[in-house]
N, C-alpha and C. Protein backbone atom coordinates (compact mmCIF):
# COMPACT_ATOMS: atom_id res chain seq x y z
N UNK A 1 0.85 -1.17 0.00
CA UNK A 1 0.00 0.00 0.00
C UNK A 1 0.89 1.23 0.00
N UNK A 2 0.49 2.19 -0.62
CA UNK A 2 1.63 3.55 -0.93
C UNK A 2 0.92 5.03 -0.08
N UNK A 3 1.09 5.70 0.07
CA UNK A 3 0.75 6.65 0.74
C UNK A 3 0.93 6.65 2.20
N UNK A 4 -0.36 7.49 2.82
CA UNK A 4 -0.80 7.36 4.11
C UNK A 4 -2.18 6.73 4.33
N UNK A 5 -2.58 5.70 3.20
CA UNK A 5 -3.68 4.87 3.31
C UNK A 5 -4.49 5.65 3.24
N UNK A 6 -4.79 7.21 2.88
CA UNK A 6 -5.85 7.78 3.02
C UNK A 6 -5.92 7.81 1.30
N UNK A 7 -7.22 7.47 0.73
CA UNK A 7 -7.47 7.46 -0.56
C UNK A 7 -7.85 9.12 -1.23
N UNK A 8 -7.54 9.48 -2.02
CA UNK A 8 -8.24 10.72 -2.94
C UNK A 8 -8.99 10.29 -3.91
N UNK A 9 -10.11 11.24 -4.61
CA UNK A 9 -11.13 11.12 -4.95
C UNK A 9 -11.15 11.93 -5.66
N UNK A 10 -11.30 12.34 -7.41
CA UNK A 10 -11.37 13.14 -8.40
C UNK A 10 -13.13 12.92 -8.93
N UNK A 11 -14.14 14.21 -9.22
CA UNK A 11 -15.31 13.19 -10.18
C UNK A 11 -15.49 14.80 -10.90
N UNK A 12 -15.89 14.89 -12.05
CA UNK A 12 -16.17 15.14 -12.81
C UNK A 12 -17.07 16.07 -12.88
N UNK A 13 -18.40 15.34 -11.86
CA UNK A 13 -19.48 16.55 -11.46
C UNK A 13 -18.86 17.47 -10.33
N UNK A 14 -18.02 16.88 -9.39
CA UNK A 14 -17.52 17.41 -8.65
C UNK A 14 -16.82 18.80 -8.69
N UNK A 15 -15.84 19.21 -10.14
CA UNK A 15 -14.93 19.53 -11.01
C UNK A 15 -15.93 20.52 -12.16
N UNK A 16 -17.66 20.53 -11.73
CA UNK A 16 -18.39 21.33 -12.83
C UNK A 16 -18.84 20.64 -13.77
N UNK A 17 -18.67 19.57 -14.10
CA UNK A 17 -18.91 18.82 -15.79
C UNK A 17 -19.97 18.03 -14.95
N UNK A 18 -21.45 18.40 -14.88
CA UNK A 18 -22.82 17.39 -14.57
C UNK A 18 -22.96 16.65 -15.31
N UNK A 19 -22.81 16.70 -16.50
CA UNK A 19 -22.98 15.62 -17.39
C UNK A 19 -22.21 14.33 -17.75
N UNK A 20 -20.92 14.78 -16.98
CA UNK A 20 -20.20 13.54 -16.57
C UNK A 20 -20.03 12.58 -15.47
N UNK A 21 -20.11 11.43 -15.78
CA UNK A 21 -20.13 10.54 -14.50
C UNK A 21 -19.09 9.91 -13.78
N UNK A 22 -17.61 10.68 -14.59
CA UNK A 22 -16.47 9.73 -14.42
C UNK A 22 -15.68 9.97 -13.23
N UNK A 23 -15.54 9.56 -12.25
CA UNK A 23 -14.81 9.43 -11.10
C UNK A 23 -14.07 8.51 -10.76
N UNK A 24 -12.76 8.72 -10.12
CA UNK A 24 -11.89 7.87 -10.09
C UNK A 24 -11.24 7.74 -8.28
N UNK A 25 -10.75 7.06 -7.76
CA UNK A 25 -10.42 6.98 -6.26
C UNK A 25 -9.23 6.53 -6.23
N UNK A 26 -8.00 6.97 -5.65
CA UNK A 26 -6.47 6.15 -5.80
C UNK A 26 -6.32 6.49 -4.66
N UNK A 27 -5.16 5.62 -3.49
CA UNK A 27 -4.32 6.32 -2.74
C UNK A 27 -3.09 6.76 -3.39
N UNK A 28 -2.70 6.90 -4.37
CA UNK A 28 -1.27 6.99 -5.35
C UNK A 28 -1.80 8.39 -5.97
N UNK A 29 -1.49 9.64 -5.19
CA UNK A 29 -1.68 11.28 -6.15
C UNK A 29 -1.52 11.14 -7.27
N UNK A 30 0.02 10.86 -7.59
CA UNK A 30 0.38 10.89 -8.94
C UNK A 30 -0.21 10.21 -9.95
N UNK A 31 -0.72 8.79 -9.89
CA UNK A 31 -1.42 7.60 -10.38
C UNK A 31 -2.77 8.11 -10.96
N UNK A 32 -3.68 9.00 -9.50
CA UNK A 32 -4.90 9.86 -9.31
C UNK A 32 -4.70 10.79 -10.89
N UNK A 33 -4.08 12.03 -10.86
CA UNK A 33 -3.48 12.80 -11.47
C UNK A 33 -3.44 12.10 -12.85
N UNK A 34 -2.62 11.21 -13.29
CA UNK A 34 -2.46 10.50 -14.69
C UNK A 34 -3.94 10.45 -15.21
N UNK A 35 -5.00 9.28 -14.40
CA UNK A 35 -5.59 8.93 -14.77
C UNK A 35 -6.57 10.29 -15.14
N UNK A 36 -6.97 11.55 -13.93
CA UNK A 36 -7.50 12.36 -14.91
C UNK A 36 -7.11 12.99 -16.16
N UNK A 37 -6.29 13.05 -16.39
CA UNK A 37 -5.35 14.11 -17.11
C UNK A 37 -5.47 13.10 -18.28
N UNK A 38 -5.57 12.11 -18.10
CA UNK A 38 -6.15 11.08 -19.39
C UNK A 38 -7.37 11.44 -20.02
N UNK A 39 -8.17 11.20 -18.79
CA UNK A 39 -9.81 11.45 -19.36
C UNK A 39 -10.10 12.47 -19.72
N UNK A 40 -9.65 13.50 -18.82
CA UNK A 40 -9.88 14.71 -19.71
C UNK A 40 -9.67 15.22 -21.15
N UNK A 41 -8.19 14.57 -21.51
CA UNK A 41 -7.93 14.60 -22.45
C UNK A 41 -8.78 13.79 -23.31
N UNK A 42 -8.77 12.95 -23.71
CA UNK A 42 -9.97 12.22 -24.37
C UNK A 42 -11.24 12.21 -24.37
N UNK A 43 -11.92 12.60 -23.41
CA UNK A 43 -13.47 12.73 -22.97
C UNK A 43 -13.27 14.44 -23.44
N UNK A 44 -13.16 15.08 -22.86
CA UNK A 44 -12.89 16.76 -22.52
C UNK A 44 -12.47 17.64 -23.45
N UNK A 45 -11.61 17.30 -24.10
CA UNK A 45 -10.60 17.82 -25.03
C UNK A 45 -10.18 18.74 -24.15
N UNK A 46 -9.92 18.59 -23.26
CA UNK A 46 -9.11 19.90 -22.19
C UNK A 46 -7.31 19.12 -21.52
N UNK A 47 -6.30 19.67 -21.36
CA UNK A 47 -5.30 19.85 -20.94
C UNK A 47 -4.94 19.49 -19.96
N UNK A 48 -5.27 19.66 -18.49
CA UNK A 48 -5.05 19.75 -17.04
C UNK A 48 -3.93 19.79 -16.62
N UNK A 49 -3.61 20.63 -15.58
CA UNK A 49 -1.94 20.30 -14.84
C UNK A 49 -2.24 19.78 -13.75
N UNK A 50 -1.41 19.36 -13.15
CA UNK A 50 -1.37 18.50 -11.56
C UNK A 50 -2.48 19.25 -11.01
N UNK A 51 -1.83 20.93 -11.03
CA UNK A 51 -2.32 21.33 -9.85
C UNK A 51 -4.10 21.77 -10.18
N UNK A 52 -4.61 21.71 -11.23
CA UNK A 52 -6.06 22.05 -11.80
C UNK A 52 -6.87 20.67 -11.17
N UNK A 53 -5.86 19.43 -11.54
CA UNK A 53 -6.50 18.19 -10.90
C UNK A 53 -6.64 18.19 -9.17
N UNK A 54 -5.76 18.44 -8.85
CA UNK A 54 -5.98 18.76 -7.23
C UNK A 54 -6.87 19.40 -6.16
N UNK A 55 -6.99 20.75 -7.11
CA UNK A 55 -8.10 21.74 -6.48
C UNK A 55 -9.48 21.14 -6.67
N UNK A 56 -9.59 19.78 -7.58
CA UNK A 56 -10.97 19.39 -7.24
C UNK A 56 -10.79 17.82 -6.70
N UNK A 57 -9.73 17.76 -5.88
CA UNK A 57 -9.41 16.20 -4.99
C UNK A 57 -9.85 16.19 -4.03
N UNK A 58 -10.56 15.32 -3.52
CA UNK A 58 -10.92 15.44 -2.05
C UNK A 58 -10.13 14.28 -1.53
N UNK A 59 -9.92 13.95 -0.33
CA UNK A 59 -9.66 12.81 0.59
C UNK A 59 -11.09 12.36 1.21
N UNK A 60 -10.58 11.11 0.73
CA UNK A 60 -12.08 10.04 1.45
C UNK A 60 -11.89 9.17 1.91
């Protein structure tokens, strides 16, 4: 297990986009981070940097 066992939480509606359902949960930031920065890109046609992904992370 990697972190401090505390998981983060990225979603989509969360982040403004209601019409999306895609949410993802990692304890691994960086891992977290990839995987949006994927979807966005492909779903979104939008860019993201670390830190755009973060400001809508919660811990859960």
């Amino acid at each position: 297990m990697s972190g401090d066992g505390m998981a983060q939480e990225f979603s989509c509606k969360d982040a403004g986009v209601p019409t999306c359902s895609f949410m993802v949960r990692d304890e691994n930031v960086d891992e977290l981070v990839n995987i949006v920065q994927r979807h966005a890109s492909m779903f979104h046609n939008e860019a993201l940097g670390k830190e755009d992904v973060l400001k809508h992370t919660k811990k859960v």
